[in-house]
C-alpha atoms as a PDB file:
ATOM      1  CA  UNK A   1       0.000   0.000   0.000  1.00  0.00           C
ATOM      2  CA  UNK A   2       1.315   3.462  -0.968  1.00  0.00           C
ATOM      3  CA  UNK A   3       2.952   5.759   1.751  1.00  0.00           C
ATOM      4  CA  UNK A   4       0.345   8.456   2.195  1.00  0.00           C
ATOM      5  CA  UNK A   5       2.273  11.599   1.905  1.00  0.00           C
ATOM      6  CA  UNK A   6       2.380  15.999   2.144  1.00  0.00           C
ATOM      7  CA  UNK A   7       4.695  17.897  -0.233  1.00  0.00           C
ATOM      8  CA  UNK A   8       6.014  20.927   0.908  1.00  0.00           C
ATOM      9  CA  UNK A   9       7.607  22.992  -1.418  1.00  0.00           C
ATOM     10  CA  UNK A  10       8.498  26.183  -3.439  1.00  0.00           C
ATOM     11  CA  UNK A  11      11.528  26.890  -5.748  1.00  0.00           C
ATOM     12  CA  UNK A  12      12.412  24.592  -9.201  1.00  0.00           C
ATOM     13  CA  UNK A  13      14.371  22.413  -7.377  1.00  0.00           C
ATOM     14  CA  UNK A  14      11.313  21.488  -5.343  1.00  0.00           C
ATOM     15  CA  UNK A  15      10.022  20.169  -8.531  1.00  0.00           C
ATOM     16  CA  UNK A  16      12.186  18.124  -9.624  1.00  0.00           C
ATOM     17  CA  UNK A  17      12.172  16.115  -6.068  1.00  0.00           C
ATOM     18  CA  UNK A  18       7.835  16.298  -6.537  1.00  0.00           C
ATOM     19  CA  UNK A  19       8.147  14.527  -9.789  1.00  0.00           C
ATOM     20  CA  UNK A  20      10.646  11.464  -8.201  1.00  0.00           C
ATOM     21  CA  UNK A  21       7.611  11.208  -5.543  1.00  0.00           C
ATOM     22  CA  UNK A  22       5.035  11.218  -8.227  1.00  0.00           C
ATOM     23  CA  UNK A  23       6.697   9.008 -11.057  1.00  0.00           C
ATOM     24  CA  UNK A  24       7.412   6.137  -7.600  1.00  0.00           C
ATOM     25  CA  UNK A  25       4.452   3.800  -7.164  1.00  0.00           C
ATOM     26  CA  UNK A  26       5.508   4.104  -3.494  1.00  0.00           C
ATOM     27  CA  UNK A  27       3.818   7.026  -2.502  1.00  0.00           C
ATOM     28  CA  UNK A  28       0.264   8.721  -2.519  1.00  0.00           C
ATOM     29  CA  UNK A  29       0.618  12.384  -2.593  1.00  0.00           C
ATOM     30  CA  UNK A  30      -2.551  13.633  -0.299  1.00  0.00           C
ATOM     31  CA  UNK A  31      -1.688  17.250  -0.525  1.00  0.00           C
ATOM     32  CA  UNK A  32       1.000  19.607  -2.054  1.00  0.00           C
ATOM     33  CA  UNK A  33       1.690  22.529  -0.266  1.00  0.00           C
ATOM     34  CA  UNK A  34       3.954  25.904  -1.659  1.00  0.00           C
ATOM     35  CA  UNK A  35       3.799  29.381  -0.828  1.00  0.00           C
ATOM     36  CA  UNK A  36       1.136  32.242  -1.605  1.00  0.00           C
ATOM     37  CA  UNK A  37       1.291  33.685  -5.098  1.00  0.00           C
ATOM     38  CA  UNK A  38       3.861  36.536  -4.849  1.00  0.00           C
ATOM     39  CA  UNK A  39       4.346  39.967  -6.952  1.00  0.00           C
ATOM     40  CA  UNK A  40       7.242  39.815  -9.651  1.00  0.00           C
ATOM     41  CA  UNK A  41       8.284  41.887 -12.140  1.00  0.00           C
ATOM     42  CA  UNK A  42       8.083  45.169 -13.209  1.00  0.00           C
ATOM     43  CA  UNK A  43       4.671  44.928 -13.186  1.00  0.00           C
ATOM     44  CA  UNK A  44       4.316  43.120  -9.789  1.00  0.00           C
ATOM     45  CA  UNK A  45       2.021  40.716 -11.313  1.00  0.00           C
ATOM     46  CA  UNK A  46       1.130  37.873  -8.612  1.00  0.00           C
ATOM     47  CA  UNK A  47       2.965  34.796  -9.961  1.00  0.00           C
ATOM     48  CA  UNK A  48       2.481  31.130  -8.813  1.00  0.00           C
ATOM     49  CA  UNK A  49       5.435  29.429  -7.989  1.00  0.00           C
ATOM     50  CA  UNK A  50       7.022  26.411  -9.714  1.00  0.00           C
ATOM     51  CA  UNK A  51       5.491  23.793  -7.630  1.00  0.00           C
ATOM     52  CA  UNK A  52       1.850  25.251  -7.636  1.00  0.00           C
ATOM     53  CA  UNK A  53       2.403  25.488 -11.620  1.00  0.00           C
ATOM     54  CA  UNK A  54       3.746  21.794 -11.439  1.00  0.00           C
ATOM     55  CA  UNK A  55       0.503  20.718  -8.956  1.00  0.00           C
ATOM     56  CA  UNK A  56      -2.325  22.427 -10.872  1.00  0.00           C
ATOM     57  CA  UNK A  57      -1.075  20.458 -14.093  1.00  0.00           C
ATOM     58  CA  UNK A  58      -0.881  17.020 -12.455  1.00  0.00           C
ATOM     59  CA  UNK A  59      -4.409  18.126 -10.552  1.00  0.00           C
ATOM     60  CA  UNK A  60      -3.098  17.458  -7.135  1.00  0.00           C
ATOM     61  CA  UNK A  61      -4.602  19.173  -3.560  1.00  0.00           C
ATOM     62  CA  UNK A  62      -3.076  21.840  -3.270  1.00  0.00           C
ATOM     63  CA  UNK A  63      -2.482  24.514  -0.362  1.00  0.00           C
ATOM     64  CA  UNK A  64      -1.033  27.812   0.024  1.00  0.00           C
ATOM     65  CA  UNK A  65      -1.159  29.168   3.552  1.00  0.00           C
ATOM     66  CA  UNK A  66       0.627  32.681   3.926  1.00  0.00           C
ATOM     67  CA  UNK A  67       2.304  31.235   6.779  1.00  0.00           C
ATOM     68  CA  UNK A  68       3.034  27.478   8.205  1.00  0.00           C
ATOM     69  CA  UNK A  69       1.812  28.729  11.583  1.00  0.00           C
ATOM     70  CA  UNK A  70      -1.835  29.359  10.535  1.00  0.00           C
ATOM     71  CA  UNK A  71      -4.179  27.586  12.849  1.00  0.00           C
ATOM     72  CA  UNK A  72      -6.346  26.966   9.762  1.00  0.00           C
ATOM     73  CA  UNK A  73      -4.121  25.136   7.932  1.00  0.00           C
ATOM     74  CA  UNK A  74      -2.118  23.046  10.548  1.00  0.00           C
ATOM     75  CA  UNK A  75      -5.736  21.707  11.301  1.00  0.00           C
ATOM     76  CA  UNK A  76      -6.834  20.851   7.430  1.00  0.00           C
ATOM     77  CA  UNK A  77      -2.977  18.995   7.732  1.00  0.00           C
ATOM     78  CA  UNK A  78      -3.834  17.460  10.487  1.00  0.00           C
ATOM     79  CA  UNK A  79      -7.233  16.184   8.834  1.00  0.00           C
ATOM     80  CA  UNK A  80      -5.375  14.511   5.830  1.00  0.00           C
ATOM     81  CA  UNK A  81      -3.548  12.563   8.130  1.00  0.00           C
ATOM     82  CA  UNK A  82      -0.381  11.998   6.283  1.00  0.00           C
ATOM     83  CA  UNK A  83       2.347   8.764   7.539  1.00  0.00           C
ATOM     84  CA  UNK A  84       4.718  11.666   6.509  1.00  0.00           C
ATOM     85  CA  UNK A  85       6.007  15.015   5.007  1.00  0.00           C
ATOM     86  CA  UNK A  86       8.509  15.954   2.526  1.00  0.00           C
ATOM     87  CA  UNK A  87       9.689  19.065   2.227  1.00  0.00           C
ATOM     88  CA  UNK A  88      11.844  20.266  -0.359  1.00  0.00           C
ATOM     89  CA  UNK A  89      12.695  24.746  -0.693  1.00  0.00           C
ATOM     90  CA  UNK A  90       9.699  25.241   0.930  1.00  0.00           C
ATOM     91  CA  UNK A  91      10.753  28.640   2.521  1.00  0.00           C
ATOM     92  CA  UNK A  92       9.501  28.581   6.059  1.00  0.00           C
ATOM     93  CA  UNK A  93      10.239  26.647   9.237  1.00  0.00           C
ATOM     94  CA  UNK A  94       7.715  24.249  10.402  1.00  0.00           C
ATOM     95  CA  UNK A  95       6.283  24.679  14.119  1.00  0.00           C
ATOM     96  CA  UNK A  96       6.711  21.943  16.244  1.00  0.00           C
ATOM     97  CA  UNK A  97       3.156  20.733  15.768  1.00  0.00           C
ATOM     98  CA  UNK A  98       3.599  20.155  12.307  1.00  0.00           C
ATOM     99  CA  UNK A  99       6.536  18.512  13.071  1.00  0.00           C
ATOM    100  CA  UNK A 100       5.014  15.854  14.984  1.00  0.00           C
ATOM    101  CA  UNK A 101       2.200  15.219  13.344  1.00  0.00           C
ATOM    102  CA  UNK A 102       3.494  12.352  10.927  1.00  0.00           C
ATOM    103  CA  UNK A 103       3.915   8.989  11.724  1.00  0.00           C
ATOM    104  CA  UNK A 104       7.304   8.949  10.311  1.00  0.00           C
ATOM    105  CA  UNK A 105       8.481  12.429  10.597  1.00  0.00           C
ATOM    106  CA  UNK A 106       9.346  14.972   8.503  1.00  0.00           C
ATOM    107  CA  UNK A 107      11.743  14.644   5.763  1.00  0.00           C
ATOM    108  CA  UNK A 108      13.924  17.645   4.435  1.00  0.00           C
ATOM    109  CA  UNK A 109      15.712  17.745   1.495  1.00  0.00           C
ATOM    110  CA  UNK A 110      18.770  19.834   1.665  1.00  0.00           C
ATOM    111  CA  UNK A 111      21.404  20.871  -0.922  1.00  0.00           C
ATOM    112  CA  UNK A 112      24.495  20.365   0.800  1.00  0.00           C
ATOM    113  CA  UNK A 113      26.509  18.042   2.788  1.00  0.00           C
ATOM    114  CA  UNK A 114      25.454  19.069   5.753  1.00  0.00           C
ATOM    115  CA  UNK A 115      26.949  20.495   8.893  1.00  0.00           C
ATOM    116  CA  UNK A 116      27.891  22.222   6.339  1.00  0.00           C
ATOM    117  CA  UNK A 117      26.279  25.358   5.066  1.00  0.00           C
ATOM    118  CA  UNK A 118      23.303  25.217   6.676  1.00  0.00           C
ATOM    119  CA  UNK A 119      20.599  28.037   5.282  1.00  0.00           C
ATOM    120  CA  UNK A 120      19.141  29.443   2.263  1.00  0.00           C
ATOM    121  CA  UNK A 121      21.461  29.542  -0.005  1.00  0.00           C
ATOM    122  CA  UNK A 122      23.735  26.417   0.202  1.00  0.00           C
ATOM    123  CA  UNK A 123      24.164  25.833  -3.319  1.00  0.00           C
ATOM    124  CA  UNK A 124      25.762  29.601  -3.858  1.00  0.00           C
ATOM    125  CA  UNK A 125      27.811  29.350  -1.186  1.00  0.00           C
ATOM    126  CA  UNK A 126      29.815  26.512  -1.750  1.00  0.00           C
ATOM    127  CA  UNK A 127      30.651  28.076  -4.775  1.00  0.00           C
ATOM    128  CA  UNK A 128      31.914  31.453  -3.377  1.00  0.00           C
ATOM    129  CA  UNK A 129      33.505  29.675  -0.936  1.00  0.00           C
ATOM    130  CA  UNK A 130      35.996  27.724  -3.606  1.00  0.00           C
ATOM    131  CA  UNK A 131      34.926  24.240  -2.052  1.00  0.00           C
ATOM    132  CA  UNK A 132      35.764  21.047  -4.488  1.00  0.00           C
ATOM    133  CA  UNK A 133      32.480  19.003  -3.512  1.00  0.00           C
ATOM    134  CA  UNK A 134      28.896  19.398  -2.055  1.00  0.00           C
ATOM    135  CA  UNK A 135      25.716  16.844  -2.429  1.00  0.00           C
ATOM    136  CA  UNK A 136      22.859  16.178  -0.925  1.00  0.00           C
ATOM    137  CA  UNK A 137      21.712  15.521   2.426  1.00  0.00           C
ATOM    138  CA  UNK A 138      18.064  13.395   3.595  1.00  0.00           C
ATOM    139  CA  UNK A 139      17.304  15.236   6.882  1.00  0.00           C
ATOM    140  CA  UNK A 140      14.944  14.093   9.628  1.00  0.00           C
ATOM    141  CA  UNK A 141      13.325  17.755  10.392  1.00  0.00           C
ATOM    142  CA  UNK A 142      13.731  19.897  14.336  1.00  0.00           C
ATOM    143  CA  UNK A 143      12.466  22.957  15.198  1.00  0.00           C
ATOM    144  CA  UNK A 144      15.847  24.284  14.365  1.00  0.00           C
ATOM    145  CA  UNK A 145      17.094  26.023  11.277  1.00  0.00           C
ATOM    146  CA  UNK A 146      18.297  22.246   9.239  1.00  0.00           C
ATOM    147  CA  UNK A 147      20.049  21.181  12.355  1.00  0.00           C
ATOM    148  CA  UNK A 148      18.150  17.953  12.669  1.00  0.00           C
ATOM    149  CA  UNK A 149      19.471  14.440  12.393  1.00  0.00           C
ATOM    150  CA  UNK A 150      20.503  13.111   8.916  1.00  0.00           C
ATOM    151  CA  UNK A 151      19.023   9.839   7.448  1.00  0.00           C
ATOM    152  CA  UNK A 152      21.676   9.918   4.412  1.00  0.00           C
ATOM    153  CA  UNK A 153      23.699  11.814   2.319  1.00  0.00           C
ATOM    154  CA  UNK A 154      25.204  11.774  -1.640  1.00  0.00           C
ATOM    155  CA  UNK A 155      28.497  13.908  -2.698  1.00  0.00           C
ATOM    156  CA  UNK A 156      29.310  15.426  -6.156  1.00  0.00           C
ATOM    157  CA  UNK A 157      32.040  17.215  -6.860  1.00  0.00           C
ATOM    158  CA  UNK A 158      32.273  20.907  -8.179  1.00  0.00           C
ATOM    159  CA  UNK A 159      33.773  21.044 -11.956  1.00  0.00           C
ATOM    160  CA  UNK A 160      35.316  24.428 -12.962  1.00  0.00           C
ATOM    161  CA  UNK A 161      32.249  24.629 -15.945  1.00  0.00           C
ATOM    162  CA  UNK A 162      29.894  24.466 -12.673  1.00  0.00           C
ATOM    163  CA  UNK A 163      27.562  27.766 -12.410  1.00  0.00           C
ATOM    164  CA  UNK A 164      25.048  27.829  -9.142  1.00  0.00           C
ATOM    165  CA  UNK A 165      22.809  26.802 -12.332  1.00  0.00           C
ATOM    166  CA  UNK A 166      24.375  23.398 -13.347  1.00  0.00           C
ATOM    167  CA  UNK A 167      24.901  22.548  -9.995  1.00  0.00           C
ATOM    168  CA  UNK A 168      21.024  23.134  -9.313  1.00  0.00           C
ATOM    169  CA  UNK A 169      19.522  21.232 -11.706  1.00  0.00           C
ATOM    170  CA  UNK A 170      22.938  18.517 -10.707  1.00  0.00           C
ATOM    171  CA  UNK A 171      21.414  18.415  -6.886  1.00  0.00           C
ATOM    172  CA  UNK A 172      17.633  18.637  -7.661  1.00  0.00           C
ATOM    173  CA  UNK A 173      17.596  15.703  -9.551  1.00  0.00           C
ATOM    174  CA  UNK A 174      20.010  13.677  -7.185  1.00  0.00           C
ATOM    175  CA  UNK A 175      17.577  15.028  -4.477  1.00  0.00           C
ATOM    176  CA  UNK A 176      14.794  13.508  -5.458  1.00  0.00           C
ATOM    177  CA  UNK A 177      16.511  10.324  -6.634  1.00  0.00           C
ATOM    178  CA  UNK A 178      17.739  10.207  -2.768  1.00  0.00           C
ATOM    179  CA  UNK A 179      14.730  11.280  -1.123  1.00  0.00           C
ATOM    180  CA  UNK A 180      12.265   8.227  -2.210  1.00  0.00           C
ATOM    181  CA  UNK A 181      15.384   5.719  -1.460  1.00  0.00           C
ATOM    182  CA  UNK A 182      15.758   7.225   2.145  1.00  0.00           C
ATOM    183  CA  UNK A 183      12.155   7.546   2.391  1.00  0.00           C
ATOM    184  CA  UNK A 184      11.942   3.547   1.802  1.00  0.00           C
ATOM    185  CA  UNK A 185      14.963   2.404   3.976  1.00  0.00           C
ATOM    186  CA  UNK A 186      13.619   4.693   6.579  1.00  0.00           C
ATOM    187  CA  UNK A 187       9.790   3.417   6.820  1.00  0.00           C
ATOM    188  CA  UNK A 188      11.704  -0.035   6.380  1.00  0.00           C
ATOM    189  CA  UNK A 189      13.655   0.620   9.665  1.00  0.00           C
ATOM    190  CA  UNK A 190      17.183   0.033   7.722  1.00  0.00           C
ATOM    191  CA  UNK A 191      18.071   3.841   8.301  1.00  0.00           C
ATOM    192  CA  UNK A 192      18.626   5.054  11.561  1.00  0.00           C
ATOM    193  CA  UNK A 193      19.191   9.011  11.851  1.00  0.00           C
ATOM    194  CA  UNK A 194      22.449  10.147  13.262  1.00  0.00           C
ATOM    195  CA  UNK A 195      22.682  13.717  15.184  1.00  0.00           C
ATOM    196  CA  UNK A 196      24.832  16.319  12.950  1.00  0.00           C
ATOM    197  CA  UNK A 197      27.888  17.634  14.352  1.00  0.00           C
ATOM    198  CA  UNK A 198      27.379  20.857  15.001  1.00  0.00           C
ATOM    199  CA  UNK A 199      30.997  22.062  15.621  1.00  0.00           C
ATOM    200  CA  UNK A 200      31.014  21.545  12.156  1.00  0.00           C
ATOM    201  CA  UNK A 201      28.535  23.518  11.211  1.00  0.00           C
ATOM    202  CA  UNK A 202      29.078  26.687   8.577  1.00  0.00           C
ATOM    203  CA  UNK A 203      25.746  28.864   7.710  1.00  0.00           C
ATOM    204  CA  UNK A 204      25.061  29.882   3.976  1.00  0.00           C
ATOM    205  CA  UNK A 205      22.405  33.445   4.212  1.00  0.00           C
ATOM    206  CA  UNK A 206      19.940  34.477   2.029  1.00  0.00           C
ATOM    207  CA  UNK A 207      22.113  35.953  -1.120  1.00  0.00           C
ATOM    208  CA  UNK A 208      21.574  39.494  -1.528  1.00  0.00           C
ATOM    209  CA  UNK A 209      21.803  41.961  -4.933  1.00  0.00           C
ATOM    210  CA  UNK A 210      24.730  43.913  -3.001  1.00  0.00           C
ATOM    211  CA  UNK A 211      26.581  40.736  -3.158  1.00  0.00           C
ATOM    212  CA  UNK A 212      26.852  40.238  -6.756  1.00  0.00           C
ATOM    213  CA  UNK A 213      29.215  43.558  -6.614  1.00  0.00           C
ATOM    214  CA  UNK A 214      32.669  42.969  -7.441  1.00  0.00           C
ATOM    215  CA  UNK A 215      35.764  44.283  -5.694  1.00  0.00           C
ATOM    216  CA  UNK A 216      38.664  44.026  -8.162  1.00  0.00           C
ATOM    217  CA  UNK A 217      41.444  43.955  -5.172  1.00  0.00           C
ATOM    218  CA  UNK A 218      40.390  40.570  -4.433  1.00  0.00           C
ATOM    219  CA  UNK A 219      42.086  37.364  -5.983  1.00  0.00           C
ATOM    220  CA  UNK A 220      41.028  36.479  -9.327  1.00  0.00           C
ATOM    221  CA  UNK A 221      39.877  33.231  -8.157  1.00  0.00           C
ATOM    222  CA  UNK A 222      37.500  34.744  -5.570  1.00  0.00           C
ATOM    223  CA  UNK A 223      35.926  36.619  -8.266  1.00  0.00           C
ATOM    224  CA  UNK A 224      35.960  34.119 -10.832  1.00  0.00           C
ATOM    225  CA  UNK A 225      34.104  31.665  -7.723  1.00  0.00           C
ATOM    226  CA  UNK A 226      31.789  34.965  -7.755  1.00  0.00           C
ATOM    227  CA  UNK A 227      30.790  34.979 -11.564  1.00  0.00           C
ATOM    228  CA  UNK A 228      29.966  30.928 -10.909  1.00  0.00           C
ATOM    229  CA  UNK A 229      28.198  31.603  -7.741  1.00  0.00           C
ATOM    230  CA  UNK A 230      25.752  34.340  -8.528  1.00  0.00           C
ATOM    231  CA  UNK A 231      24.290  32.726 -12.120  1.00  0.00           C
ATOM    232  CA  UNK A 232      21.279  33.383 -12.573  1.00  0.00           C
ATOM    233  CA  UNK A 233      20.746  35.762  -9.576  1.00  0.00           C
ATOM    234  CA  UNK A 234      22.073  38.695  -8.710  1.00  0.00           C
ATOM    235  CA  UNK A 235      24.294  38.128 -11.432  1.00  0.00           C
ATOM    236  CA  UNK A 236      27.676  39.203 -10.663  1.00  0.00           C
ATOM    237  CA  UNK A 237      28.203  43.145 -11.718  1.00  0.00           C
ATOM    238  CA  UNK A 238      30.472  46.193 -11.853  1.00  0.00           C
ATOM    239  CA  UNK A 239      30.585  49.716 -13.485  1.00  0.00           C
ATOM    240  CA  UNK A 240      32.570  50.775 -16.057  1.00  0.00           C
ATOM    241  CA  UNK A 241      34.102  54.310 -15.737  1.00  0.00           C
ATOM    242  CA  UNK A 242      32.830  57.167 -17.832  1.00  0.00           C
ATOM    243  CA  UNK A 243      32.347  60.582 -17.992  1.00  0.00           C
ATOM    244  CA  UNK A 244      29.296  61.232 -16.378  1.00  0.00           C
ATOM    245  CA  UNK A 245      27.176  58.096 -14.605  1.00  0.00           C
ATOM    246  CA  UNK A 246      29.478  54.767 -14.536  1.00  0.00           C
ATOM    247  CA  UNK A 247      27.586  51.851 -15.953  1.00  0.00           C
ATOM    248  CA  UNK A 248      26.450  48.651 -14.753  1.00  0.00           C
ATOM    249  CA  UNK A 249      28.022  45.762 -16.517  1.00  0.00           C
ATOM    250  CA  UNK A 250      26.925  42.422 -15.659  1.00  0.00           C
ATOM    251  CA  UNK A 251      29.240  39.739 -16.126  1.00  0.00           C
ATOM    252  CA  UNK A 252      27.592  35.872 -16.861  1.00  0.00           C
ATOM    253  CA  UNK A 253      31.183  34.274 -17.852  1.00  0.00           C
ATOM    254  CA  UNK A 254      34.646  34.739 -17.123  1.00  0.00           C
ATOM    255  CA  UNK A 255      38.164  32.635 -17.116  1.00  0.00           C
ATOM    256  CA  UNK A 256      40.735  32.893 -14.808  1.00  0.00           C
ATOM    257  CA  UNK A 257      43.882  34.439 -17.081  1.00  0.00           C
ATOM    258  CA  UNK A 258      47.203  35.646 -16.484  1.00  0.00           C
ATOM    259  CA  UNK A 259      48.588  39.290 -15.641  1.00  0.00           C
ATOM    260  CA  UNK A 260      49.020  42.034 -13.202  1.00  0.00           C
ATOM    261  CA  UNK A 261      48.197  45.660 -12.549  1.00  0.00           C
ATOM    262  CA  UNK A 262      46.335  47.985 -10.670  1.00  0.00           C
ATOM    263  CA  UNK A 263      43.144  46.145  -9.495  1.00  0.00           C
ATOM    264  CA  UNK A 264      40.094  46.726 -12.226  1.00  0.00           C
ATOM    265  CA  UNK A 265      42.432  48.345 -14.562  1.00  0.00           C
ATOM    266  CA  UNK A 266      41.739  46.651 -17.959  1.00  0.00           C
ATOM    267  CA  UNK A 267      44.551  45.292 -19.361  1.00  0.00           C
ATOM    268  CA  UNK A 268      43.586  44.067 -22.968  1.00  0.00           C
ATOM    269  CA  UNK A 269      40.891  43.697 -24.921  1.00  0.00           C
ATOM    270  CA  UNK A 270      40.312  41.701 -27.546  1.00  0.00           C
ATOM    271  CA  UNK A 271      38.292  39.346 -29.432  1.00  0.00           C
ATOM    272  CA  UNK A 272      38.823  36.661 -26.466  1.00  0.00           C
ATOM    273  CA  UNK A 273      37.728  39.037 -23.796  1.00  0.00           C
ATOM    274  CA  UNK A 274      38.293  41.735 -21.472  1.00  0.00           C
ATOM    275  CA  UNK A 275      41.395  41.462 -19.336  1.00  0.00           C
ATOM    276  CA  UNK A 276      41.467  42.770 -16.040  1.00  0.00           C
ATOM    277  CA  UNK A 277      43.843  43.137 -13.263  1.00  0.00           C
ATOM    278  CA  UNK A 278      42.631  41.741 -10.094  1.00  0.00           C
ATOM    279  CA  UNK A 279      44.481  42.011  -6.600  1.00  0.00           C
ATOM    280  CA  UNK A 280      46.183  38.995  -7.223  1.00  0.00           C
ATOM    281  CA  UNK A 281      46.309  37.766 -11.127  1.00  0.00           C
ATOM    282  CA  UNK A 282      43.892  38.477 -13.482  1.00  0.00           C
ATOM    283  CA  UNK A 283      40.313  37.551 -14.662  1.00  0.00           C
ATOM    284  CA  UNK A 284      39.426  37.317 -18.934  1.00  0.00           C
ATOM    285  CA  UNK A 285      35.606  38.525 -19.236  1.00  0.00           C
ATOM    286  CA  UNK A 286      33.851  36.723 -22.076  1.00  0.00           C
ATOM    287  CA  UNK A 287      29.410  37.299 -21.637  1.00  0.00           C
ATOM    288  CA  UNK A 288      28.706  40.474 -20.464  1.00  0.00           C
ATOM    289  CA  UNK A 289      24.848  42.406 -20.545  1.00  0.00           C
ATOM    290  CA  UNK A 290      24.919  46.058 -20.125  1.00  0.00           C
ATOM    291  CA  UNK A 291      21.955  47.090 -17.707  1.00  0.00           C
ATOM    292  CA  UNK A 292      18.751  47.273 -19.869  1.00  0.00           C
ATOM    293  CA  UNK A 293      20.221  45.529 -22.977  1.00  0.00           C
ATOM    294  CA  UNK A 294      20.589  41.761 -24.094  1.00  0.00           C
ATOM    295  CA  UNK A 295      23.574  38.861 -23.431  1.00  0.00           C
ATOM    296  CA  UNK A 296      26.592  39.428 -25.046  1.00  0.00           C
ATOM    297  CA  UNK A 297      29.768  37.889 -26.080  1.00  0.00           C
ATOM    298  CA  UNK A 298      32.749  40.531 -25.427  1.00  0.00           C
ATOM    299  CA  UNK A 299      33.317  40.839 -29.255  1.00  0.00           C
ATOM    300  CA  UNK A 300      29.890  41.607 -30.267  1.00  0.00           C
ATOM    301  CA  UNK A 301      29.449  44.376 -27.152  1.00  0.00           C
ATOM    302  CA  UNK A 302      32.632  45.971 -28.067  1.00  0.00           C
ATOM    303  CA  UNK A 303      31.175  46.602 -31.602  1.00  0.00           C
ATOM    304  CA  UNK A 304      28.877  49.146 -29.784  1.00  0.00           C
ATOM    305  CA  UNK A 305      30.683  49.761 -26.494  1.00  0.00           C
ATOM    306  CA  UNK A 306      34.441  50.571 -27.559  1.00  0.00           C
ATOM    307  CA  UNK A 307      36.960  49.768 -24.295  1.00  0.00           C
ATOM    308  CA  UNK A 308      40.546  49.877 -24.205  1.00  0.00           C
ATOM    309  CA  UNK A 309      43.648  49.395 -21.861  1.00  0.00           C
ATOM    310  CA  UNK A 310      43.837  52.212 -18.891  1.00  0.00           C
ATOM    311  CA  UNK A 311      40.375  52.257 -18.560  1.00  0.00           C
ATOM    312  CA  UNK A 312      38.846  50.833 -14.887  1.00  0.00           C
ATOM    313  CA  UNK A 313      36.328  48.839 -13.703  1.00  0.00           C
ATOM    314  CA  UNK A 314      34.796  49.536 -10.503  1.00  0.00           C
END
């Protein structure tokens, strides 16, 4: 008999672990849960998110409080009765009477190997931090912020053609590969969760637009990690010097290169990229997107936006 079961979830990568619960024959999904419809764009049109998109197609119950505390919707959860809840990016921490309402628990997917980075933006993080290797971990759910016991874990390791992007859609599919085998093993009794050690522990915050700034006296390899790490948002950025208002240059690919200078001082230019001088070596530019315009490689946006050696970046 199927596992009767409560999604909770938000982002893309919450959809990709949905699907693995829906394409298994193991579970029945009683109710999906995601976040209110929220403002975006220019416009502030209210948008669904991902996973209420993904649940209105495949005509599953859904439910939207605006906030897991509600009395009104911890009771219709309690009236479904689930054997357990999987939550995957859902966005908010669950109260402790959600958390023991499930016969088996609450299950959290989280995108890193946790101790480690711990938070909202894992998956960012690792990559700004220059680390080699991240994965997955299957997390039996406290009242803390993902400091509860882990059920099991999978590693992959961080290419230099990784973005936050490929490493995403990398650890949302290996999360919901993971997540119905631990589910399984767990119900099954074979998996026994073991307390995290905290000592360990490292926290990964909630990215911020500020952060995609880049300071040129930094190592080239910090800013390079920072290009990676910030695809598709806030997009790394800086401002090219001009008379009048500097402006914004986003940068969506870059190469670590070599040569040395005064920090954001462009070096060369040419039709394999902008070279700049960072505080230690130097980093090529290749895609760049001037604020309001469209993607481009460095030799097409120099055919409209002439640069040259001397000239800084800021």
């Amino acid at each position: 008999m199927a596992l009767r079961l409560v999604f909770m979830g938000t982002a893309e990568l919450s959809c990709r672990v949905l699907q693995a619960l829906i394409d298994s024959s193991e579970f029945d999904i009683a109710a999906v849960v995601t976040q209110p419809d929220r403002p975006k764009g220019r416009q502030l049109r209210l948008q669904p998110s991902p996973v209420k998109e993904l649940a209105l197609r495949l005509k599953l119950p859904l439910l939207q409080p605006e906030r897991a505390r509600d009395e009104k919707f911890q009771v219709a959860i309690e009236a479904i009765r689930p054997e357990l809840m999987a939550v995957a990016a859902y966005g908010q921490i669950l109260p402790q009477r959600l958390l023991d309402l499930p016969r088996f628990a609450c299950l959290n997917v989280h995108t890193s190997l946790l101790p480690k980075y711990r938070g909202a933006a894992p998956i960012q993080w690792a990559l700004l931090n220059d680390e080699r290797q991240t994965g997955i971990s299957i997390m039996k759910m406290d009242a803390g912020l993902d400091t509860g016991p882990i059920l099991d874990q999978a590693e992959t390791n961080i290419g230099p053609e990784d973005t936050s992007e490929t490493l995403h859609e990398r650890l949302a599919q290996m999360g919901g590969h993971l997540l119905c085998q631990t589910i399984s093993q767990y119900v099954a009794g074979i998996l026994k969760p073991r307390p995290q050690f905290s000592e360990a522990a490292t926290f990964a915050p909630r990215i911020k637009k500020e952060d995609g700034r880049l300071d040129w006296s930094q190592p080239a390899r910090a800013l390079w990690n920072r290009v990676r790490g910030l695809i598709p948002w806030p997009c790394a950025f800086t401002f090219i010097s001009t008379e009048g208002k500097p402006r914004l240059l986003k940068i969506w690919r870059a190469e670590l290169a070599e040569g040395s200078g005064v920090p954001g001082k462009i070096l060369q230019v040419d039709r394999s990229g902008i070279l700049v001088a960072c505080g230690n070596g130097a980093l090529r530019i290749l895609t760049v997107q001037q604020e309001g315009g469209r993607r481009l490689s460095v030799s097409d946006f120099m055919a409209g936006h002439p640069l040259g050696p001397g000239q800084h970046l800021t």
